[in-house]
Protein backbone atom coordinates (compact mmCIF):
# COMPACT_ATOMS: atom_id res chain seq x y z
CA UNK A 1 -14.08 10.13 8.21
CA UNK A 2 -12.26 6.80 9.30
CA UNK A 3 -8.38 7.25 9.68
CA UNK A 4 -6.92 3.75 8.39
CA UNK A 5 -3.37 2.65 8.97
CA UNK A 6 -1.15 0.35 8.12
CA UNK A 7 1.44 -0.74 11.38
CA UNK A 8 4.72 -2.22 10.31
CA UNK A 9 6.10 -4.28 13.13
CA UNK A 10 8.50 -7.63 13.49
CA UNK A 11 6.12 -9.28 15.88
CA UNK A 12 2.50 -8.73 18.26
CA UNK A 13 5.37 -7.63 21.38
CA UNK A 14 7.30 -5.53 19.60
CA UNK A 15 6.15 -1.90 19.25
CA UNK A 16 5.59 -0.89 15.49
CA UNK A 17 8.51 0.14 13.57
CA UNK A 18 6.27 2.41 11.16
CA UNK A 19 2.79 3.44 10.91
CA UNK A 20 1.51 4.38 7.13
CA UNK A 21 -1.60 6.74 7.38
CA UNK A 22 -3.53 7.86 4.65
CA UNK A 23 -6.27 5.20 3.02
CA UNK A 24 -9.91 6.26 4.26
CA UNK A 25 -11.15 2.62 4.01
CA UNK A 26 -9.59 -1.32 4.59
CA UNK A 27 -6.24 -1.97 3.47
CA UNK A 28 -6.82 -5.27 1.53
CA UNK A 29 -2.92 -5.22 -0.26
CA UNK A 30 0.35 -4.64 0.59
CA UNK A 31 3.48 -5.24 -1.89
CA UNK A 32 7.15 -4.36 -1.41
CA UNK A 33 9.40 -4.27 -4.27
CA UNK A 34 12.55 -7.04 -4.75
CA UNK A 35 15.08 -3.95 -3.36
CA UNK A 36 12.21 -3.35 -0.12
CA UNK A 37 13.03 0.56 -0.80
CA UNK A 38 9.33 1.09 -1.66
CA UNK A 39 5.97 -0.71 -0.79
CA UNK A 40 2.42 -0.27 -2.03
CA UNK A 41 -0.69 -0.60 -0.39
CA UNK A 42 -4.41 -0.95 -2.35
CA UNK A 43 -7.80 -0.98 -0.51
CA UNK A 44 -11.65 -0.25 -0.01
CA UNK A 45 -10.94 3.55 -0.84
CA UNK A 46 -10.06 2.41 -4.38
CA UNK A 47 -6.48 3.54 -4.08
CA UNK A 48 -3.30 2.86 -4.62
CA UNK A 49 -0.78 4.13 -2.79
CA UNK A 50 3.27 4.04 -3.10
CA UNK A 51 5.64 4.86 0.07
CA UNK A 52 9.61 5.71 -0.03
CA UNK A 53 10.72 3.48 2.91
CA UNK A 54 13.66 5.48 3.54
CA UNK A 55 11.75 8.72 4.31
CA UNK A 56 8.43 6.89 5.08
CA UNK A 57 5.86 8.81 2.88
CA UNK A 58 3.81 8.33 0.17
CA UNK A 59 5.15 9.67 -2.96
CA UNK A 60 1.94 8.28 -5.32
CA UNK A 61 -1.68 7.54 -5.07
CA UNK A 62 -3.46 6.24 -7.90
CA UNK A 63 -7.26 5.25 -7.43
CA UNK A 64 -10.49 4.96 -8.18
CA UNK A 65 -11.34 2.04 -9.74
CA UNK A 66 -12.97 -0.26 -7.23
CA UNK A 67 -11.53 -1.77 -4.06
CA UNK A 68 -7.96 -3.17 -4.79
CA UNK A 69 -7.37 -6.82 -3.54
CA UNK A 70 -3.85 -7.79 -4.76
CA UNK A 71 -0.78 -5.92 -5.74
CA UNK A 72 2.37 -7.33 -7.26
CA UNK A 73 5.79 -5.54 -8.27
CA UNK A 74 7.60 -6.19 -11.88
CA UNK A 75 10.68 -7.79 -10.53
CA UNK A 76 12.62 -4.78 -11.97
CA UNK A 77 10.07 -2.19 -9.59
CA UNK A 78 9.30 -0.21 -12.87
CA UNK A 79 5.59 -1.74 -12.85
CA UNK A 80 3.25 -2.27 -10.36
CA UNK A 81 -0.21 -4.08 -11.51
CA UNK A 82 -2.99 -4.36 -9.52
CA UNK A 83 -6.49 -6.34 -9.45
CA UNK A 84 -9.36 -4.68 -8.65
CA UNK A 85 -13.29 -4.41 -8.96
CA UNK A 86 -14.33 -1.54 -10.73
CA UNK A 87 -14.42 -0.06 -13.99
CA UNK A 88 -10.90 -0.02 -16.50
C-alpha cells in the first residue's frame, strides 16, 4: 500500500511544520476553516478527512464516493461540502 502525506511548511527551505498521514491515494484538496483550527483534505482514496490543528490528528474521515477534487468550509465551519466523482 502507498503511504500519502500531506507536508505543511512556510516555504521549499524551511523544514515542514506538520506532516498529515493517512490518505492511501493523491491528495487533490485541502481546505482550512475561517478560525484555521481545523483543515480537510479529499483525494484519489475517495475520502475525506478532517484534522484538529491543535493536536494534529484526524478526528473524521468520510469517503467513498469517487475521488474528491475541491473542498470548501461554510464560513461558520459547521459544513463542509465537497465535489466529487462518484455515486451520491
Amino acid at each position: 500500500m502507498t503511504r500519502m502525506f500531506i507536508k505543511f511548511s512556510q516555504s521549499k527551505s524551511v523544514p515542514s511544520i506538520k506532516i498529515l498521514e493517512g490518505h492511501t491515494n493523491y491528495v487533490y484538496s485541502l481546505a482550512w476553516n475561517q478560525t484555521s483550527t481545523q483543515r480537510a483534505s479529499g483525494g484519489g482514496d475517495g475520502n475525506i478527512k478532517t484534522w484538529d490543528t491543535a493536536s494534529w490528528t484526524c478526528t473524521n474521515t468520510f469517503g467513498g464516493k469517487g475521488v474528491v477534487w475541491s473542498l470548501a468550509w461554510h464560513h461558520d465551519a459547521t459544513h463542509l461540502a465537497s465535489a466529487h466523482n462518484g455515486r451520491k
